[in-house]
C-alpha atoms as a PDB file:
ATOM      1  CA  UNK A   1       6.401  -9.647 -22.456  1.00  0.00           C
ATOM      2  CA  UNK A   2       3.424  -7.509 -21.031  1.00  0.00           C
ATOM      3  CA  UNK A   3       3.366  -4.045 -20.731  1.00  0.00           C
ATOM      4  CA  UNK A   4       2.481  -2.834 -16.844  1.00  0.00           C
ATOM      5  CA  UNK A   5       1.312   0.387 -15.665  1.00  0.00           C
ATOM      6  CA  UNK A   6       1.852   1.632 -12.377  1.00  0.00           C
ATOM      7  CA  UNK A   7       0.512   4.453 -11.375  1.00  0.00           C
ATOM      8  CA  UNK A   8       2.081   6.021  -7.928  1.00  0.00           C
ATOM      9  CA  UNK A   9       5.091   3.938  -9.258  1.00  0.00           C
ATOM     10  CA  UNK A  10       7.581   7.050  -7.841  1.00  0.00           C
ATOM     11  CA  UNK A  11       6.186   6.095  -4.544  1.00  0.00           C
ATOM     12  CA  UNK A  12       7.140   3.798  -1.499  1.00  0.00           C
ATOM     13  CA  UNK A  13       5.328   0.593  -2.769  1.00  0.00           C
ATOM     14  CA  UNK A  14       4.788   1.754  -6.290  1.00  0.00           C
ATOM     15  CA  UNK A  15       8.547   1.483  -6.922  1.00  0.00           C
ATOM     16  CA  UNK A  16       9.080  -1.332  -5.110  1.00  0.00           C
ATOM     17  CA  UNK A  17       6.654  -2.959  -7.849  1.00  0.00           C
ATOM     18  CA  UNK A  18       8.028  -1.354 -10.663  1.00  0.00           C
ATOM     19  CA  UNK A  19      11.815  -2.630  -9.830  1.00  0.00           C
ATOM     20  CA  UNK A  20      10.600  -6.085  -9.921  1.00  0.00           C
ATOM     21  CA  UNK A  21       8.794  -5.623 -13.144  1.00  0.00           C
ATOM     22  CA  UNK A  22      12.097  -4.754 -14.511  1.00  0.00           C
ATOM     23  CA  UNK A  23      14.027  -6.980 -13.129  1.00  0.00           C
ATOM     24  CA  UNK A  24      11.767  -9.601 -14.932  1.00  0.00           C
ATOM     25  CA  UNK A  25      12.206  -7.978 -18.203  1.00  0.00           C
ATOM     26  CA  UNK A  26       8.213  -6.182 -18.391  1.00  0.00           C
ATOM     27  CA  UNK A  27       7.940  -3.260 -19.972  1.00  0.00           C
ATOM     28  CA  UNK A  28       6.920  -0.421 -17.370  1.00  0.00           C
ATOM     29  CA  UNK A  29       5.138   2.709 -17.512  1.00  0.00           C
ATOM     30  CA  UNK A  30       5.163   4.609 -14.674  1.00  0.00           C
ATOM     31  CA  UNK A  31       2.100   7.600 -13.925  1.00  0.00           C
ATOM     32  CA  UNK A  32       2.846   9.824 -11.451  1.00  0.00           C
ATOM     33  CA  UNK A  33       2.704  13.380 -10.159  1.00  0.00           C
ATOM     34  CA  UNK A  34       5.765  13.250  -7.334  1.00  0.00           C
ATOM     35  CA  UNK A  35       3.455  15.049  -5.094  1.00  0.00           C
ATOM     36  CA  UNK A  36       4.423  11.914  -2.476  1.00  0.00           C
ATOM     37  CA  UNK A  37       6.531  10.003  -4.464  1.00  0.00           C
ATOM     38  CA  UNK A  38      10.258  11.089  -5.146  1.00  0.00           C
ATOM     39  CA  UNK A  39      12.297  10.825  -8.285  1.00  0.00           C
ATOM     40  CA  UNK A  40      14.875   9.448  -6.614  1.00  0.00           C
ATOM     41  CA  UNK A  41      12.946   6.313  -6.528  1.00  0.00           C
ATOM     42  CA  UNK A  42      12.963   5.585 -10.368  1.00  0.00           C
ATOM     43  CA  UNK A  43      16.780   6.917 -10.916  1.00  0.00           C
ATOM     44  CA  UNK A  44      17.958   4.103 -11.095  1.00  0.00           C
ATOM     45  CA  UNK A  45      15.562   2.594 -13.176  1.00  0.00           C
ATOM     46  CA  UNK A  46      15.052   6.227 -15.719  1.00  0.00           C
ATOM     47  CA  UNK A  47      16.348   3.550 -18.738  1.00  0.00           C
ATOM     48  CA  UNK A  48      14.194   0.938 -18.251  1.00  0.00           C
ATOM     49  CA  UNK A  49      10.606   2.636 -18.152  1.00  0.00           C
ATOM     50  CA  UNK A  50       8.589   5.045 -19.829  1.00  0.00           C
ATOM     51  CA  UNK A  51       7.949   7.887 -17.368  1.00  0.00           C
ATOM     52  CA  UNK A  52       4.630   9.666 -17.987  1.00  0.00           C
ATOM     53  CA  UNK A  53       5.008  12.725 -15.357  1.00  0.00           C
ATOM     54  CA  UNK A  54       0.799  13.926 -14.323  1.00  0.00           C
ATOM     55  CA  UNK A  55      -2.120  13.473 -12.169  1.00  0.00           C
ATOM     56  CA  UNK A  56      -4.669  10.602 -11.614  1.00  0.00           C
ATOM     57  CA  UNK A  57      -7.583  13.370 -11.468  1.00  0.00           C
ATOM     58  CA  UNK A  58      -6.758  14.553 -15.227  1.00  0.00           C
ATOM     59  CA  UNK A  59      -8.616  13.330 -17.590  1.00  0.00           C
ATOM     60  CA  UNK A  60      -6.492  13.303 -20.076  1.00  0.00           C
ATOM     61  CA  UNK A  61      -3.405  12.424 -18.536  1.00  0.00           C
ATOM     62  CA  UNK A  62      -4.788   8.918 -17.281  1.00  0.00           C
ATOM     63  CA  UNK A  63      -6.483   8.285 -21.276  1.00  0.00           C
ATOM     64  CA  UNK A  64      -3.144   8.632 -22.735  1.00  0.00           C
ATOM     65  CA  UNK A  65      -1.106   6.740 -20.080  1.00  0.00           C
ATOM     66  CA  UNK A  66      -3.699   3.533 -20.525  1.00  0.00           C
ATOM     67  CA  UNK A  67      -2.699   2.993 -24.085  1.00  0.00           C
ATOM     68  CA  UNK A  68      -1.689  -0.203 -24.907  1.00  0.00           C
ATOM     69  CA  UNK A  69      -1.433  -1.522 -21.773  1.00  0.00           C
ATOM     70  CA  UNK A  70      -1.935  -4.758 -20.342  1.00  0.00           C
ATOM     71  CA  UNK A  71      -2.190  -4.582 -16.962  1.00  0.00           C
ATOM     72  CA  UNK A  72      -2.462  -1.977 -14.400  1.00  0.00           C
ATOM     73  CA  UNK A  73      -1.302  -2.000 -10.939  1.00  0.00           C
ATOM     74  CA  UNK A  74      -3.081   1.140  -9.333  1.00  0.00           C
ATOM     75  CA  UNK A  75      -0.802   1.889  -6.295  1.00  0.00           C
ATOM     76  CA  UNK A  76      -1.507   5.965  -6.824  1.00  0.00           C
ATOM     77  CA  UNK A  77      -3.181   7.654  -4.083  1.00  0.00           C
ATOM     78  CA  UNK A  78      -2.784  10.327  -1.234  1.00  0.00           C
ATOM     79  CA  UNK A  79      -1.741   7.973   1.710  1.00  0.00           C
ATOM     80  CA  UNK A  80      -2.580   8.522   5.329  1.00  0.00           C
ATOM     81  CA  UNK A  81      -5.443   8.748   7.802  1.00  0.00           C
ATOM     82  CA  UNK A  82      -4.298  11.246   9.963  1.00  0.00           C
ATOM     83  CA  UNK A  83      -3.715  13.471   6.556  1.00  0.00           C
ATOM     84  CA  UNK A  84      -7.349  12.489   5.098  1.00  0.00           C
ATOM     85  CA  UNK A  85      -8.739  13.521   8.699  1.00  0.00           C
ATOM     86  CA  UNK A  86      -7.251  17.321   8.239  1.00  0.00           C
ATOM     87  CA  UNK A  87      -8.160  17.178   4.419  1.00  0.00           C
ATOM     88  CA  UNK A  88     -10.994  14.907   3.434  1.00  0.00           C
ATOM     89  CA  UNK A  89     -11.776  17.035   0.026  1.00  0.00           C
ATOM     90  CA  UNK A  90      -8.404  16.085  -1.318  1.00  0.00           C
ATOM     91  CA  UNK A  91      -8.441  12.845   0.110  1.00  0.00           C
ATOM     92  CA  UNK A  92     -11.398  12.043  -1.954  1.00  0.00           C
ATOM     93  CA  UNK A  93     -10.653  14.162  -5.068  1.00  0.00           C
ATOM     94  CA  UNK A  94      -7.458  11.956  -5.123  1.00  0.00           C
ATOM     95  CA  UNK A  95      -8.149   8.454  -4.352  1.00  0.00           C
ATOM     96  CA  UNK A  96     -11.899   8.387  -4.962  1.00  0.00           C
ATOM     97  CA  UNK A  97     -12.160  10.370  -8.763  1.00  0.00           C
ATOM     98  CA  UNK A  98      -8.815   9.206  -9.483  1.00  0.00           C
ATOM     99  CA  UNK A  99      -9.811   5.928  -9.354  1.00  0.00           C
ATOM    100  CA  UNK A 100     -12.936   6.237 -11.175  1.00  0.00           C
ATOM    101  CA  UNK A 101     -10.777   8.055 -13.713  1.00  0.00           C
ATOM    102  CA  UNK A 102      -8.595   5.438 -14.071  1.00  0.00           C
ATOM    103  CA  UNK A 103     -11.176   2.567 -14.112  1.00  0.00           C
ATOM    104  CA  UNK A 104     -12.933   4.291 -17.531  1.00  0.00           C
ATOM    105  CA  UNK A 105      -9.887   4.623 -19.207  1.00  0.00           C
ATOM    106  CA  UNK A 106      -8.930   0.986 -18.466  1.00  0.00           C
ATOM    107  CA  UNK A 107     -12.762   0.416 -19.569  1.00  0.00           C
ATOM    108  CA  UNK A 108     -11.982   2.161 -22.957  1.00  0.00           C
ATOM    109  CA  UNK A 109      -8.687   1.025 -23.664  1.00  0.00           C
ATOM    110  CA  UNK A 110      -9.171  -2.691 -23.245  1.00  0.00           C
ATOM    111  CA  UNK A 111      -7.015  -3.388 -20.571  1.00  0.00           C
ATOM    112  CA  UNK A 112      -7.283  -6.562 -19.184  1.00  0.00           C
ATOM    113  CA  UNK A 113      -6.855  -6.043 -15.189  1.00  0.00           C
ATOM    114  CA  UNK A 114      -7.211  -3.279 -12.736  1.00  0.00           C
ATOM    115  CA  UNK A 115      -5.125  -4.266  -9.520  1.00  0.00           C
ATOM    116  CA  UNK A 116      -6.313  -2.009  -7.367  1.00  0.00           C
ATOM    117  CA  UNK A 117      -4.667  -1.144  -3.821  1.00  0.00           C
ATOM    118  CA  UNK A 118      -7.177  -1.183  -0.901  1.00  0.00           C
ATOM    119  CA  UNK A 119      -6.493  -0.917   2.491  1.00  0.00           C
ATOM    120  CA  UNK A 120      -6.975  -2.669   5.941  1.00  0.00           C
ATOM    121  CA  UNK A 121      -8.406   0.327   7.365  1.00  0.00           C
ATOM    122  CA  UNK A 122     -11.640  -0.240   5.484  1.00  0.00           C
ATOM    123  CA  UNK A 123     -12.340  -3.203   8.590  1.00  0.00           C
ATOM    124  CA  UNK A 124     -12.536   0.279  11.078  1.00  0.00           C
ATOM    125  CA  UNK A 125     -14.760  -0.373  14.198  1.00  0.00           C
ATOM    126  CA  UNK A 126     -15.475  -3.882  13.241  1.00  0.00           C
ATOM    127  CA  UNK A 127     -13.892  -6.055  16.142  1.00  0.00           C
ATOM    128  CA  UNK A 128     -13.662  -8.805  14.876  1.00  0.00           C
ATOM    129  CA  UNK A 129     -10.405 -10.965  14.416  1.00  0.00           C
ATOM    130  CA  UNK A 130      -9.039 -12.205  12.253  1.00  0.00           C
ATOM    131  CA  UNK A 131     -10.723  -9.696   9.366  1.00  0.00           C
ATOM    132  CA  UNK A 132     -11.885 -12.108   6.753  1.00  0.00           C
ATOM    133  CA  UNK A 133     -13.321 -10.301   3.163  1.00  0.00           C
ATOM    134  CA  UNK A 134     -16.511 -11.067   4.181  1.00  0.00           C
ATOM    135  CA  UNK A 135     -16.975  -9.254   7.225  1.00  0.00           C
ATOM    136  CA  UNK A 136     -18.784  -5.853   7.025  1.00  0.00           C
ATOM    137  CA  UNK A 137     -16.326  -2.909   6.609  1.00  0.00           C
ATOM    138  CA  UNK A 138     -16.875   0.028   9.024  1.00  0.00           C
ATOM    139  CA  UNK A 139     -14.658   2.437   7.884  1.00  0.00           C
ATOM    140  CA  UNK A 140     -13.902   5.288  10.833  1.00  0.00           C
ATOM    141  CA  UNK A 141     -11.256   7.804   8.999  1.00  0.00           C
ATOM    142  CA  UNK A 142     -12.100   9.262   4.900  1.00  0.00           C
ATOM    143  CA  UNK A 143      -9.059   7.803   3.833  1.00  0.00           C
ATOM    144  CA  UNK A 144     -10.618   4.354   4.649  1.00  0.00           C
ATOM    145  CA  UNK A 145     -14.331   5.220   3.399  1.00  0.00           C
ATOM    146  CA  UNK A 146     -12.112   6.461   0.036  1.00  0.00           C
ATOM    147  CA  UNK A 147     -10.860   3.094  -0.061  1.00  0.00           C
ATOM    148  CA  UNK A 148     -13.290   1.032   0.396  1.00  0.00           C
ATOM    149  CA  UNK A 149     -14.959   3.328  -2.638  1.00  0.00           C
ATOM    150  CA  UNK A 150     -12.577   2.329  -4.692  1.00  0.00           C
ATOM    151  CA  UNK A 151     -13.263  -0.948  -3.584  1.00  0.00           C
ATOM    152  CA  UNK A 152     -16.795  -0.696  -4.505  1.00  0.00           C
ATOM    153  CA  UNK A 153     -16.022   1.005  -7.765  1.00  0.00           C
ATOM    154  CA  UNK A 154     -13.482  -1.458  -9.209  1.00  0.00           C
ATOM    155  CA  UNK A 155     -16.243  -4.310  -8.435  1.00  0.00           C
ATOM    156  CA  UNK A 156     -18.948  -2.481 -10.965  1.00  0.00           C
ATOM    157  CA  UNK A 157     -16.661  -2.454 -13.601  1.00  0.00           C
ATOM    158  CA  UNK A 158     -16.118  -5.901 -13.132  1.00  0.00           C
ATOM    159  CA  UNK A 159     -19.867  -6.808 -13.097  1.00  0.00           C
ATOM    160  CA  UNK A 160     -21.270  -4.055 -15.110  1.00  0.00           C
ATOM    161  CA  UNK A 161     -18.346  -3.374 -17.630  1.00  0.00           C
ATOM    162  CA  UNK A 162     -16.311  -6.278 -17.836  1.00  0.00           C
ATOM    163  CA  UNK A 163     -13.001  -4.820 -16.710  1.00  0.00           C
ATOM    164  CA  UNK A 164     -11.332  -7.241 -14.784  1.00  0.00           C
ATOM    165  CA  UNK A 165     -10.149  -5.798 -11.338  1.00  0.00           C
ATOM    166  CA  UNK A 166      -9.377  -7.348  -8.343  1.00  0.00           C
ATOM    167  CA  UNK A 167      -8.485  -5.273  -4.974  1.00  0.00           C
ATOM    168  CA  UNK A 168      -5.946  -5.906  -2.463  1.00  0.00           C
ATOM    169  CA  UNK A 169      -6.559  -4.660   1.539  1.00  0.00           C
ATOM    170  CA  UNK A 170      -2.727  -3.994   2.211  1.00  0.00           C
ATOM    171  CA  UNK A 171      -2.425  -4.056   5.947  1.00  0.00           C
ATOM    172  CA  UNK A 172       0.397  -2.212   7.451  1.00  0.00           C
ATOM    173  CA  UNK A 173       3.066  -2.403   4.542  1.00  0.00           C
ATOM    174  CA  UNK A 174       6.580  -1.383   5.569  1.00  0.00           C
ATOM    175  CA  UNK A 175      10.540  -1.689   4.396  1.00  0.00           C
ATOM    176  CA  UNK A 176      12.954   0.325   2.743  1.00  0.00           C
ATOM    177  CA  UNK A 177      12.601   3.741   1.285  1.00  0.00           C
ATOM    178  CA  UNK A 178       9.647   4.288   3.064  1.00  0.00           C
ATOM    179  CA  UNK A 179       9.504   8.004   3.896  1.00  0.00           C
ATOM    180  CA  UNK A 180      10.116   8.461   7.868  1.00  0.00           C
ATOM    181  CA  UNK A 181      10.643  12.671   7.617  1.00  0.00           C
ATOM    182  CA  UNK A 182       6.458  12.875   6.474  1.00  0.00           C
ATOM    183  CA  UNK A 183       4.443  14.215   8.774  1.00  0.00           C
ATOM    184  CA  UNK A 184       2.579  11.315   8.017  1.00  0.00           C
ATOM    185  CA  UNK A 185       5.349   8.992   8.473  1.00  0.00           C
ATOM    186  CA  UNK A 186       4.290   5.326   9.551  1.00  0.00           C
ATOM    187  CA  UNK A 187       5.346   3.797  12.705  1.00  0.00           C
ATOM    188  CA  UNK A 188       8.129   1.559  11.488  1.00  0.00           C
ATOM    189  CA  UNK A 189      10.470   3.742   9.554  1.00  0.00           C
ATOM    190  CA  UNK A 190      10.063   6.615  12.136  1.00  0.00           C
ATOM    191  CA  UNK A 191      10.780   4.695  14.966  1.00  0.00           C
ATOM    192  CA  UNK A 192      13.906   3.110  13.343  1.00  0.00           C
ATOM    193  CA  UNK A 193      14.953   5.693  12.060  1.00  0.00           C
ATOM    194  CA  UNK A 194      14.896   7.781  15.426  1.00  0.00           C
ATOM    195  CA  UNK A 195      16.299   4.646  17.390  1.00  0.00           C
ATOM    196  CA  UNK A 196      19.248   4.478  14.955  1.00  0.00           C
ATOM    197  CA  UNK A 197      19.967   8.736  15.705  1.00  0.00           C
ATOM    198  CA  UNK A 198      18.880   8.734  19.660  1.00  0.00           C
ATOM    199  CA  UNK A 199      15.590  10.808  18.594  1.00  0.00           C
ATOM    200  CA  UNK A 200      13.112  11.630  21.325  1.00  0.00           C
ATOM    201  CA  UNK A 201      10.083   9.552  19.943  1.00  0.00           C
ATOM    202  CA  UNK A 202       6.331   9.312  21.120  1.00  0.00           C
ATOM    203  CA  UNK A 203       4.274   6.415  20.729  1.00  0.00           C
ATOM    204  CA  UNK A 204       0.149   7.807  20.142  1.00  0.00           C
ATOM    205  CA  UNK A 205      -2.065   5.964  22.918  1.00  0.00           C
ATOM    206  CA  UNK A 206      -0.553   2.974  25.396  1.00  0.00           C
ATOM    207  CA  UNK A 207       1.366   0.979  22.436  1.00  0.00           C
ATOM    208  CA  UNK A 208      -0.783  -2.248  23.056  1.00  0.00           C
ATOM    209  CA  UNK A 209      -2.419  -1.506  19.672  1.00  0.00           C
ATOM    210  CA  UNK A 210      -1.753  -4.436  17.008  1.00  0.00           C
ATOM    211  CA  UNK A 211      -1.006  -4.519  13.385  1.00  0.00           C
ATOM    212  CA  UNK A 212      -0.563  -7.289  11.248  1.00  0.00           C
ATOM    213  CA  UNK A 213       2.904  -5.570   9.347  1.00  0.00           C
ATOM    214  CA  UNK A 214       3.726  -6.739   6.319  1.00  0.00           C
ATOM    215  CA  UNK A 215       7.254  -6.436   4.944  1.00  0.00           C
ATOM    216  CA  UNK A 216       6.871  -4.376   1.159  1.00  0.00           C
ATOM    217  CA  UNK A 217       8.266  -7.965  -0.834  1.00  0.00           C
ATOM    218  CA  UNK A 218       4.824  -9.721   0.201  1.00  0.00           C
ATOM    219  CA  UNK A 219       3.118  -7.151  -1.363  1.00  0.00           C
ATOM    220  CA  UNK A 220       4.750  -6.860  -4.550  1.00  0.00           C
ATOM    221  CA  UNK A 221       4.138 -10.595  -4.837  1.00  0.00           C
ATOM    222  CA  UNK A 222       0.478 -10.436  -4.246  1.00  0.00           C
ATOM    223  CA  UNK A 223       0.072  -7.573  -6.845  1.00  0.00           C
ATOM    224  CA  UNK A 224       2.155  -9.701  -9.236  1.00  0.00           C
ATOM    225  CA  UNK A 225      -0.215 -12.897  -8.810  1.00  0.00           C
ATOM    226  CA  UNK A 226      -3.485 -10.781  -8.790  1.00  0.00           C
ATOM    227  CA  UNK A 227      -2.484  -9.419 -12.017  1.00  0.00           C
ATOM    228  CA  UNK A 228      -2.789 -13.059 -13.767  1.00  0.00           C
ATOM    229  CA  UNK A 229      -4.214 -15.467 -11.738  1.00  0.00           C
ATOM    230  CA  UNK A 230      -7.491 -16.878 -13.209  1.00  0.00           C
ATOM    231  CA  UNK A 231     -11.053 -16.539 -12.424  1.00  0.00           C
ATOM    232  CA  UNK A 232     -10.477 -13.732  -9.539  1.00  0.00           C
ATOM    233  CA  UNK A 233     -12.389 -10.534 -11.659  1.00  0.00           C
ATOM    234  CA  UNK A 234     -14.326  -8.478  -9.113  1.00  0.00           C
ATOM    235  CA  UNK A 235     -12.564 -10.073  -5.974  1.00  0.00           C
ATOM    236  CA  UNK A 236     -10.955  -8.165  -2.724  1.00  0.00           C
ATOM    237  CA  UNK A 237      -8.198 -10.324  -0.810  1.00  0.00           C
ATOM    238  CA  UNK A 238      -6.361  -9.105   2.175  1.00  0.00           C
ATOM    239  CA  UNK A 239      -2.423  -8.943   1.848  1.00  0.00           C
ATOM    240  CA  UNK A 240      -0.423  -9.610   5.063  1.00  0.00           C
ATOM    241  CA  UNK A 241       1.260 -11.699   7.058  1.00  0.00           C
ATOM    242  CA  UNK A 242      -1.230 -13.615   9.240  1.00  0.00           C
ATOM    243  CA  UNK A 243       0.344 -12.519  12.392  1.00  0.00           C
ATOM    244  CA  UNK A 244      -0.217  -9.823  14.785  1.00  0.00           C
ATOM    245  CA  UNK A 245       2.304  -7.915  16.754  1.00  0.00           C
ATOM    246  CA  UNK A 246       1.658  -4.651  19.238  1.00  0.00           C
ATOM    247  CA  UNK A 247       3.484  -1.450  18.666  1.00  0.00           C
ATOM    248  CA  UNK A 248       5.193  -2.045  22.326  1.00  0.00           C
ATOM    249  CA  UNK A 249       6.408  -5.116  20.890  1.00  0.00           C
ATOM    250  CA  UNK A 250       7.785  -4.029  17.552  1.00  0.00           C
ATOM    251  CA  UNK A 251      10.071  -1.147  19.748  1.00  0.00           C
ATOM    252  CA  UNK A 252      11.446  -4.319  21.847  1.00  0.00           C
ATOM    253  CA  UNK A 253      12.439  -6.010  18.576  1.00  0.00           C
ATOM    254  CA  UNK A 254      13.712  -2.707  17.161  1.00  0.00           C
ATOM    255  CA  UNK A 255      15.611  -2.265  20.113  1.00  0.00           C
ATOM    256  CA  UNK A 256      17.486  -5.505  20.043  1.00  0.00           C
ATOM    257  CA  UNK A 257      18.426  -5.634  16.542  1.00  0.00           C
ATOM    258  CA  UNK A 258      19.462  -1.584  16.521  1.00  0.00           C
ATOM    259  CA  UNK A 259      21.078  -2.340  20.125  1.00  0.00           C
ATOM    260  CA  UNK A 260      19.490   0.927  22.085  1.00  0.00           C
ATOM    261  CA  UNK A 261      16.790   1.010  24.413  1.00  0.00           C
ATOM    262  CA  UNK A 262      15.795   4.781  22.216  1.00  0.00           C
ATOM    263  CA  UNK A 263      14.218   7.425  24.134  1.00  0.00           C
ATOM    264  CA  UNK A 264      10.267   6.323  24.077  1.00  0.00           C
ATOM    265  CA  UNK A 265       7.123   7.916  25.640  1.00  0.00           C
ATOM    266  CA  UNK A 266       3.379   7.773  25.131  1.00  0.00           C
ATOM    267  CA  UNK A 267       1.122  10.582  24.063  1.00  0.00           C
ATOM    268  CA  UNK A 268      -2.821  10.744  23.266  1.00  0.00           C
ATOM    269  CA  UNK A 269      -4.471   8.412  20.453  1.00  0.00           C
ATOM    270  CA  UNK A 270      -4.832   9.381  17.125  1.00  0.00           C
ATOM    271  CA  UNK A 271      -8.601   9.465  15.950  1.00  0.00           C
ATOM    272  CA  UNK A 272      -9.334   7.078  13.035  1.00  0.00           C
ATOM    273  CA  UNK A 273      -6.981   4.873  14.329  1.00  0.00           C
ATOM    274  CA  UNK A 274      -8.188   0.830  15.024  1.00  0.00           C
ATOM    275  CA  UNK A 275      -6.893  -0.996  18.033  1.00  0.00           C
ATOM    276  CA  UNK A 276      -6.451  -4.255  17.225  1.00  0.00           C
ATOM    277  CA  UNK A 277      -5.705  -5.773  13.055  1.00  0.00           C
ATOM    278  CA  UNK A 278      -5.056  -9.513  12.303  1.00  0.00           C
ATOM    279  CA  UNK A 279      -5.927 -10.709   8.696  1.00  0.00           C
ATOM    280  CA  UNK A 280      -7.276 -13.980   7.728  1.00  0.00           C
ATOM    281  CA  UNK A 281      -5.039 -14.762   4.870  1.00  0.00           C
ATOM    282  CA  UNK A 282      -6.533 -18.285   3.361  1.00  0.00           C
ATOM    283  CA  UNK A 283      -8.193 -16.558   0.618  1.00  0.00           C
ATOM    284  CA  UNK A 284      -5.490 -15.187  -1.136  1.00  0.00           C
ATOM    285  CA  UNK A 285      -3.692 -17.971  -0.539  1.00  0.00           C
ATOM    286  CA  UNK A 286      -6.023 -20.708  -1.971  1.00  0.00           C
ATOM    287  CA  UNK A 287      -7.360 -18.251  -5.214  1.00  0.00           C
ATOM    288  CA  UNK A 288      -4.067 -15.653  -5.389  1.00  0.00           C
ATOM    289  CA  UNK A 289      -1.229 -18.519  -4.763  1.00  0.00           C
ATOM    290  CA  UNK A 290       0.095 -15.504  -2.620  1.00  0.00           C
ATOM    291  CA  UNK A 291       1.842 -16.475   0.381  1.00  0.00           C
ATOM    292  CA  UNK A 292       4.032 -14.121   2.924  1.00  0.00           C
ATOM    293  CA  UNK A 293       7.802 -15.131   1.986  1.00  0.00           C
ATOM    294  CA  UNK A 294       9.622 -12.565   4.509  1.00  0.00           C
ATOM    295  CA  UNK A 295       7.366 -12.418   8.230  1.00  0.00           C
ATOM    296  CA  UNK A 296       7.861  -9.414  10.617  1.00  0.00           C
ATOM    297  CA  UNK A 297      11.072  -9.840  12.710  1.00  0.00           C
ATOM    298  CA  UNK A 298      13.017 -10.734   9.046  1.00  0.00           C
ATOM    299  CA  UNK A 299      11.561  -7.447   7.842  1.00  0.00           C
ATOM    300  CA  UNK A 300      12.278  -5.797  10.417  1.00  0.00           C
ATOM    301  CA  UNK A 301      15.752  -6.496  10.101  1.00  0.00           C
ATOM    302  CA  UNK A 302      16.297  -5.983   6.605  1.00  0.00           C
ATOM    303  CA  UNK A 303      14.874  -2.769   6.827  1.00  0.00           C
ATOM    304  CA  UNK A 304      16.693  -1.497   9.310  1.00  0.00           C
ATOM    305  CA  UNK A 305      19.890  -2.614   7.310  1.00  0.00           C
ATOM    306  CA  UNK A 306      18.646  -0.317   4.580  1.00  0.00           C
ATOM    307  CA  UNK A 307      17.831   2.503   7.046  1.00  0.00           C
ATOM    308  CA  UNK A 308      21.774   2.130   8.775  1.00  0.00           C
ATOM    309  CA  UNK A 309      23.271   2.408   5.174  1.00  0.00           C
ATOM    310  CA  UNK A 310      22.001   5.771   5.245  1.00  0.00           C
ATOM    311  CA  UNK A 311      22.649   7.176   9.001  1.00  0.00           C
END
């Protein structure tokens, strides 16, 4: 049995990952501050983990959550573009000296992996598609330039400190318990959400914008592998599904499983957002094992089951 930390384990994908390190019998530690996740999250799991309730940015906090731990799956962070764009200080306080907080205490402590959770957005204005890891990033938002910091970060103390890490670009995770009442909320559980309660709902720009969505099971797999598989120190691999699907598209599946047509207009674009996100997959799957086990329209459907249970 290892012993797993998970920071932002109160949080959407955090406790996702920490309920399936239970349910294979690891011993959990969860670090975080609630300030996005929710304590509902963990109730049901209170018995089976250590809690340790405090910030990524303290110092201390982060040294005495690291002890004795094996492995650490570094899902804390403020989430959001739109919310980096109003408060890039934070944004960067947060996910940028967190992380570097987080990485010297690993350092220190002898842990033997960082898993560290990037972020598609890094790709920004670059075009091209699919994104591959090799391409350059050209981040266009702070969360995404905080990110790919991170990104950068983890690497040197891979190369220059000999803390394994390995970084995972998530690209558009969604499922159950994901927050739609934020004002941050992603697409997905806003828009089911309102479809399931006849909301008036705006789409930002045309809807022909793509996203490779990736139901929240894939990624708990890919942090799982990442955290063991050999030979990968100082690697990035994207996490998704391989396919692409436009937000116009997504509201026609939504409306056939839900069975409404919702009440749907268009408004300006958000700044910072990309228009177009495909990943190129191959590498995690040849060096990571990973491979998507639940694609888009079976997401989509299981998470609007969850969502119904609670309309």
């Amino acid at each position: 049995m290892a012993t797993y930390l998970v920071t932002g384990g109160a949080g959407f994908i955090g406790g996702h990952i920490v309920e399936e390190l239970v349910r294979r019998g690891e011993s959990v530690r969860v670090l975080d501050n609630f300030s996005t996740g929710k304590r509902d999250t963990l109730a049901a799991l209170r018995e089976s983990i250590e809690l340790v309730e405090g910030d990524i940015r303290s110092y201390h906090i982060v040294r005495e959550a690291v002890k004795d731990v094996d492995y650490i799956l570094h899902q804390g962070a403020l989430p959001s573009v739109p919310r980096s764009i109003n408060d890039p200080i934070t944004t960067n306080e947060v996910n940028v000296g967190g992380t570097l907080n987080l990485l010297d205490a690993a350092r220190d402590a002898g842990v033997k992996r960082v898993v560290y959770a990037s972020s598609s957005s890094v790709y920004g204005a670059n075009r091209d598609l699919p994104k591959n890891e090799d391409m350059v990033p050209l981040p266009i938002s702070p969360y995404a330039v905080a990110k790919l910091t991170g990104e950068k970060y983890c690497q040197v103390f891979s190369w220059t400190y000999g803390l394994e890490t390995v970084g995972l670009r998530y690209f558009n995770v969604f499922g159950p318990r994901q927050d739609p009442q934020s004002a941050y909320a992603a697409f997905i559980p806003k828009f089911i959400t309102g479809m399931l309660t006849d909301a008036s709902l705006v789409i930002d720009g045309d809807g022909t914008q793509s996203r490779d969505f990736t139901y929240v099971s894939n990624v708990v797999q890919a942090n799982l592998r990442a955290a063991v598989a050999e030979g990968v120190g100082g690697e990035v691999f994207n996490i998704a599904c391989g396919q692409s699907m436009s937000l116009n598209e997504v509201v026609e599946y939504l409306r056939t499983i839900i069975g409404t047509t919702g009440r749907i207009s268009y408004g300006p674009s958000r700044p910072g957002d990309v228009a177009r996100s495909l990943a190129d997959i191959g590498r995690a799957t040849e060096r990571l094992g990973y491979r998507p086990e639940v694609d888009l329209e079976e997401g989509l459907r299981r998470t609007v089951g969850w969502f119904r249970q609670g309309v």
